[in-house]
N, C-alpha and C. Protein backbone atom coordinates (compact mmCIF):
# COMPACT_ATOMS: atom_id res chain seq x y z
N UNK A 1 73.28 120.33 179.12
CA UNK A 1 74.39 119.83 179.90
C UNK A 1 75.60 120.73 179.67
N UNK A 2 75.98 121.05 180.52
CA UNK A 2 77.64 122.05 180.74
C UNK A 2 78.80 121.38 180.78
N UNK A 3 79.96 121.69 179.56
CA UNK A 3 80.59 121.00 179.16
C UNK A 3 81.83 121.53 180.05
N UNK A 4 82.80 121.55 181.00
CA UNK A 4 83.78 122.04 181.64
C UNK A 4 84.87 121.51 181.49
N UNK A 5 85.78 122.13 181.25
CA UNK A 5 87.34 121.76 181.34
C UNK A 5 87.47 120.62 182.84
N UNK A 6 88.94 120.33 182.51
CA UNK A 6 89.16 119.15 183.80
C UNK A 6 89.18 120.16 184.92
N UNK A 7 89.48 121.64 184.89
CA UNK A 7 89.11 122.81 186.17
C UNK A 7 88.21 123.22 186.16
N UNK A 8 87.15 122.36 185.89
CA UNK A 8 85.63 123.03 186.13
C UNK A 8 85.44 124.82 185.62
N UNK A 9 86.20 124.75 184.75
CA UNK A 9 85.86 126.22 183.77
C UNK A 9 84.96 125.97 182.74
N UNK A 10 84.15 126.66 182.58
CA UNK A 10 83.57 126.57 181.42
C UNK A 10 84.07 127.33 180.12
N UNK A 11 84.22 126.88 179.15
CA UNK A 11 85.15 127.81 178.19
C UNK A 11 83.95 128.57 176.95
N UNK A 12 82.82 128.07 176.70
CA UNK A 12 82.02 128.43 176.36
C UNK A 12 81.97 129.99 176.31
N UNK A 13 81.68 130.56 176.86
CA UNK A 13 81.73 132.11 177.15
C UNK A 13 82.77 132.80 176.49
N UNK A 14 83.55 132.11 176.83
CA UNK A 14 85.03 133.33 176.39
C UNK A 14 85.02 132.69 175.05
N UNK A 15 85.08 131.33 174.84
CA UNK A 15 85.26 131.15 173.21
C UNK A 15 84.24 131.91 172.31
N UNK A 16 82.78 131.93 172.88
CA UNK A 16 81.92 132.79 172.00
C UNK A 16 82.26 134.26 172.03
N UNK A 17 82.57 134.47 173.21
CA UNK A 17 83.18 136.44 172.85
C UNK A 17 84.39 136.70 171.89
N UNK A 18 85.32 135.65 172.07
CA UNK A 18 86.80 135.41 171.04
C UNK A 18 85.91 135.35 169.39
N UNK A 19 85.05 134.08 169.52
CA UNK A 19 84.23 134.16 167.97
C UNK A 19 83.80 135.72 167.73
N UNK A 20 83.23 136.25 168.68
CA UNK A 20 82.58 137.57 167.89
C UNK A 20 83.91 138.80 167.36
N UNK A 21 84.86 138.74 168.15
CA UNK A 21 85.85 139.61 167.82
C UNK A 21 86.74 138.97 166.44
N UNK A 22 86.46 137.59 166.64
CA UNK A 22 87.44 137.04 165.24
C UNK A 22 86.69 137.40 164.00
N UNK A 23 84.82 137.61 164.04
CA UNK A 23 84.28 137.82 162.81
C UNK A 23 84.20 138.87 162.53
N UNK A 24 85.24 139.96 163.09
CA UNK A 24 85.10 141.42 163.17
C UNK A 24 86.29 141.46 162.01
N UNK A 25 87.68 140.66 162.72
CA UNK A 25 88.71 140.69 162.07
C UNK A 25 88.73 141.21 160.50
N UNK A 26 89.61 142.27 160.28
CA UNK A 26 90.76 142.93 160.63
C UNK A 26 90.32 144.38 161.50
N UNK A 27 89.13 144.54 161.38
CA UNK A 27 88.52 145.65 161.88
C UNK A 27 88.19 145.63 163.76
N UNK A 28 89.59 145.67 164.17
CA UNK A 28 89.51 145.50 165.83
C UNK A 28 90.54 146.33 166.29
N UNK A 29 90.65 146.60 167.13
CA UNK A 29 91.32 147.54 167.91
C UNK A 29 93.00 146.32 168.79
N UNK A 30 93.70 147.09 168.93
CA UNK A 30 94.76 146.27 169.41
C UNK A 30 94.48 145.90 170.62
N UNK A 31 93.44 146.11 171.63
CA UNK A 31 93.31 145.79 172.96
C UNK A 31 92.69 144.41 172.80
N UNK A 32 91.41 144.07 171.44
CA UNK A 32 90.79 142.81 171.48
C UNK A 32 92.06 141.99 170.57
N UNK A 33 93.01 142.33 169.72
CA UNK A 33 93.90 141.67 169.06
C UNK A 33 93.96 140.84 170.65
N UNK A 34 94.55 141.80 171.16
CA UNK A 34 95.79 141.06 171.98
C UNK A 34 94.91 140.39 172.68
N UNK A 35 93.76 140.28 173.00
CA UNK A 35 92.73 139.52 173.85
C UNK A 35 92.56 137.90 172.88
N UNK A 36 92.53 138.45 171.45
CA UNK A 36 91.97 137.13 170.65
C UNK A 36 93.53 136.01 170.61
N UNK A 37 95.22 136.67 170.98
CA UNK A 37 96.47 136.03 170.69
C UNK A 37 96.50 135.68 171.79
N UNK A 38 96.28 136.22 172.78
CA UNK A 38 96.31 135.66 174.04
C UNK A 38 95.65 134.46 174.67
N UNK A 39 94.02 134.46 174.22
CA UNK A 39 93.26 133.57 174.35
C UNK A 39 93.84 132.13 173.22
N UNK A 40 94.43 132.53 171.92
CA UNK A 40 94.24 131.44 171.07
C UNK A 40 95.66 130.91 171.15
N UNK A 41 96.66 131.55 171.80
CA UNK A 41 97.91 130.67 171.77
C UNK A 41 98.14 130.42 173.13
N UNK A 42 97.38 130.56 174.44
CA UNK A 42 97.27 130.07 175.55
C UNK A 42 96.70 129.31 176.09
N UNK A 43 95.06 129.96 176.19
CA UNK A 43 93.99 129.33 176.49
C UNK A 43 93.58 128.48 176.07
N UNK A 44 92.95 128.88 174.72
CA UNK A 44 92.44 127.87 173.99
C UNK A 44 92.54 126.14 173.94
N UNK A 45 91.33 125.25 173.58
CA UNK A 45 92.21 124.15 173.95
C UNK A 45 91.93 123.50 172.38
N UNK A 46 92.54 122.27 172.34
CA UNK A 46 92.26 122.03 170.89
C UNK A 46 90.49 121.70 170.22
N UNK A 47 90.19 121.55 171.20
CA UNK A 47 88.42 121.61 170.74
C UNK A 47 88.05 123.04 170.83
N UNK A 48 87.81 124.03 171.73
CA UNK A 48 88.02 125.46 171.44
C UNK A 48 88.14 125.79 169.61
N UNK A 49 89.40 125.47 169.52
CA UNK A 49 90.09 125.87 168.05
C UNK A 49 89.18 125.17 167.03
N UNK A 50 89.09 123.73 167.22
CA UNK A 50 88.16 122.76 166.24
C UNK A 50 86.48 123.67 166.18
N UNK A 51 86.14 123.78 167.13
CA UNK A 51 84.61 124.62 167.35
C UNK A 51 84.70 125.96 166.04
N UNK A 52 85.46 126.73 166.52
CA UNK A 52 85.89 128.05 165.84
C UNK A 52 86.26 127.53 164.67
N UNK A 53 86.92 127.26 164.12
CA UNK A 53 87.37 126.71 162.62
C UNK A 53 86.02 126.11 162.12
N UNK A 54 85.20 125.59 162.78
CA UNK A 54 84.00 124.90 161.64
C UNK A 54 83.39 125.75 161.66
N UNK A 55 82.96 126.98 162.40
CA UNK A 55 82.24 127.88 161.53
C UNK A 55 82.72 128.78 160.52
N UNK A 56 81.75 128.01 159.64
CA UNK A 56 82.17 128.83 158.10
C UNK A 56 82.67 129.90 158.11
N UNK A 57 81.25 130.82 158.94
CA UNK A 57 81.76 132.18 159.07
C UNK A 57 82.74 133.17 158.95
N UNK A 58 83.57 132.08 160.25
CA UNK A 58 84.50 132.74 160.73
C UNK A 58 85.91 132.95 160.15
N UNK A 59 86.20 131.56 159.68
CA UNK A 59 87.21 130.61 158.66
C UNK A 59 87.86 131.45 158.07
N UNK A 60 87.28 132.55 156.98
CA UNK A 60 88.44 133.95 156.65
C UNK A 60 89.33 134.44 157.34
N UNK A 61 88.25 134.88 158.52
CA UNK A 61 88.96 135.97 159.02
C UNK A 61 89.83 135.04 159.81
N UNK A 62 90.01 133.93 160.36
CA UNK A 62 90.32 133.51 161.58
C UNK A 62 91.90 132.85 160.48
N UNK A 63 91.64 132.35 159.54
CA UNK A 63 92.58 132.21 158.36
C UNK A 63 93.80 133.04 158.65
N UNK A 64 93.40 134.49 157.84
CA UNK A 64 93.98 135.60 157.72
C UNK A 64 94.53 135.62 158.87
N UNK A 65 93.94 135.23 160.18
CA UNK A 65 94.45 136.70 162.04
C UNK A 65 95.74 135.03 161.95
N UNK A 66 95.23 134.06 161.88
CA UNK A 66 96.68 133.21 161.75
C UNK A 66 97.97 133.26 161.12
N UNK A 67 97.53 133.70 159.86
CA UNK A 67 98.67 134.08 158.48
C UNK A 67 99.43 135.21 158.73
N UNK A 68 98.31 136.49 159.67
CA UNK A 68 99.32 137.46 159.80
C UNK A 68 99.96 137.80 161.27
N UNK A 69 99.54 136.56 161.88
CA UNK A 69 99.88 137.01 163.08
C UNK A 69 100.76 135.50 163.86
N UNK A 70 100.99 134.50 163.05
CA UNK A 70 102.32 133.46 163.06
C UNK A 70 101.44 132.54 164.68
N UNK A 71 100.65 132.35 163.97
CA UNK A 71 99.85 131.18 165.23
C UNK A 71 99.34 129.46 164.35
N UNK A 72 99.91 128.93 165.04
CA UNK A 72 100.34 127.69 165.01
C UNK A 72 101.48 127.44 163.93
N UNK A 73 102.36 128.64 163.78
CA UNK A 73 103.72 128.44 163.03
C UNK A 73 104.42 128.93 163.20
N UNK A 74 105.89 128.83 162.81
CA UNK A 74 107.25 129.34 163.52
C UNK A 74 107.12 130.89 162.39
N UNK A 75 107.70 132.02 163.60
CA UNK A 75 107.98 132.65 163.44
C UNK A 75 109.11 133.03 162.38
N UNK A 76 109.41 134.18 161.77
CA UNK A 76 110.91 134.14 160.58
C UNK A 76 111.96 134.00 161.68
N UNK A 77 111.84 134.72 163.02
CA UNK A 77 113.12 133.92 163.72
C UNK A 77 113.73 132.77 164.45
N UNK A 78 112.11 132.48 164.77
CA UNK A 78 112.34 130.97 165.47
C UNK A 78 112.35 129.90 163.86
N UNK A 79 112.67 130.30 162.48
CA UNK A 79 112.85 129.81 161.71
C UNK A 79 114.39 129.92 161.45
N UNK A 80 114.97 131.14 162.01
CA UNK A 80 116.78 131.75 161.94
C UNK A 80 117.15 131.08 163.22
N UNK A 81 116.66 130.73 164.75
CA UNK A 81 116.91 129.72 165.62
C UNK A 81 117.35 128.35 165.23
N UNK A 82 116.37 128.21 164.82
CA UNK A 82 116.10 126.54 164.06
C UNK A 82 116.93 126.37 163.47
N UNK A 83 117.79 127.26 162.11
CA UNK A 83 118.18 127.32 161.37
C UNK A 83 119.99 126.95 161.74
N UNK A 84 120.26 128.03 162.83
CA UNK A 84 121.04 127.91 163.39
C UNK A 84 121.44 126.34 164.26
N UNK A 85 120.83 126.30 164.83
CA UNK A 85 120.66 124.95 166.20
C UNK A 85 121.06 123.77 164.81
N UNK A 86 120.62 123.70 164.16
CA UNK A 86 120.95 122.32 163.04
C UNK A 86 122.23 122.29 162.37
N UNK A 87 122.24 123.81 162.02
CA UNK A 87 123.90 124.00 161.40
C UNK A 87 125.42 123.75 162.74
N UNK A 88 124.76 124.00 163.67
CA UNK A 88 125.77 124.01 165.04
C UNK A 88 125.48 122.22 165.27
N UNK A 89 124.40 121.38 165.15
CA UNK A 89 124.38 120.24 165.34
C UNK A 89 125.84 119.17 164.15
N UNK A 90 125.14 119.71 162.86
CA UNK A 90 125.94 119.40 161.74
C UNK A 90 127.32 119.60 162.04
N UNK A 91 127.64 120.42 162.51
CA UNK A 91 129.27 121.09 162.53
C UNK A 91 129.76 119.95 163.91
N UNK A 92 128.66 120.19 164.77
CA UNK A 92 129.45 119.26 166.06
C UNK A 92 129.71 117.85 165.71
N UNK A 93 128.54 116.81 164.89
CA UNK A 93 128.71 115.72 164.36
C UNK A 93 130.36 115.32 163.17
N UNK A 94 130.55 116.89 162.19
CA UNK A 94 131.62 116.57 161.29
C UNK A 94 132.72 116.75 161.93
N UNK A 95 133.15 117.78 163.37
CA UNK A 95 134.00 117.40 164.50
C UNK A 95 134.20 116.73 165.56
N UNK A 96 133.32 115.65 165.67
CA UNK A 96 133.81 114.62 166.22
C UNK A 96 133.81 113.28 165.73
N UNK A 97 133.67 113.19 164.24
CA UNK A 97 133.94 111.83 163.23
C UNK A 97 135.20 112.71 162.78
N UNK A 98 135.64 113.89 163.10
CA UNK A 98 137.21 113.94 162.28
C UNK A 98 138.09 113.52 164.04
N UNK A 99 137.39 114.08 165.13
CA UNK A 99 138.21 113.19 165.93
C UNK A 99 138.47 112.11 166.03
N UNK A 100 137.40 111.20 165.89
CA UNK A 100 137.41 109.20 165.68
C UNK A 100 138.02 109.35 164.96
N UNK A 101 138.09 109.46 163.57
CA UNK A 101 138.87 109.36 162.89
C UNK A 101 140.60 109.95 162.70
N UNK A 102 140.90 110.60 163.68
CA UNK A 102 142.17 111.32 164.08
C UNK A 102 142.82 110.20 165.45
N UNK A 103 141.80 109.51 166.18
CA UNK A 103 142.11 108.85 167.32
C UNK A 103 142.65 107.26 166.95
């Protein structure tokens, strides 16, 4: 039985070609990198990812291509974004309890 996305894609195919390039990892060329970041922070769906993660196999390398390549975590700048956006929140909240409190 053929398992298809709600667009009648089958993802099968491309997830097994993504598996063979992830058990290659670090030993790939930048054309399949960008094929395996593209596929895993776009495509991919969360069963995709669940499939790939239980094989043992793969689990190192697929570890590692996450750790060094900031997939499913904030970047150091979208960590200096973040960082920012809360300190500008903080500052707007302590200027407008000194206005209530001025009014």
């Amino acid at each position: 039985m053929q398992n298809f996305d709600t667009d009648g894609f089958d993802p099968e195919p491309t997830r097994t070609a993504i598996s063979r390039i992830i058990a290659r990892y670090p030993e790939i060329g930048d054309d399949e990198l960008g094929e395996v970041l593209q596929y895993l922070r776009n495509e991919a769906s969360g069963r995709d990812i669940d499939i790939i993660t239980s094989d043992e196999t793969l689990c190192p390398q697929y570890r590692q291509l996450c750790r060094e390549h900031y997939i499913d975590r904030l970047r150091p700048m979208e960590k200096v974004q973040f960082a920012i956006v809360l300190i500008a929140i903080a500052l707007l909240l302590v200027l407008l309890r000194a206005i209530a409190r001025a009014g």
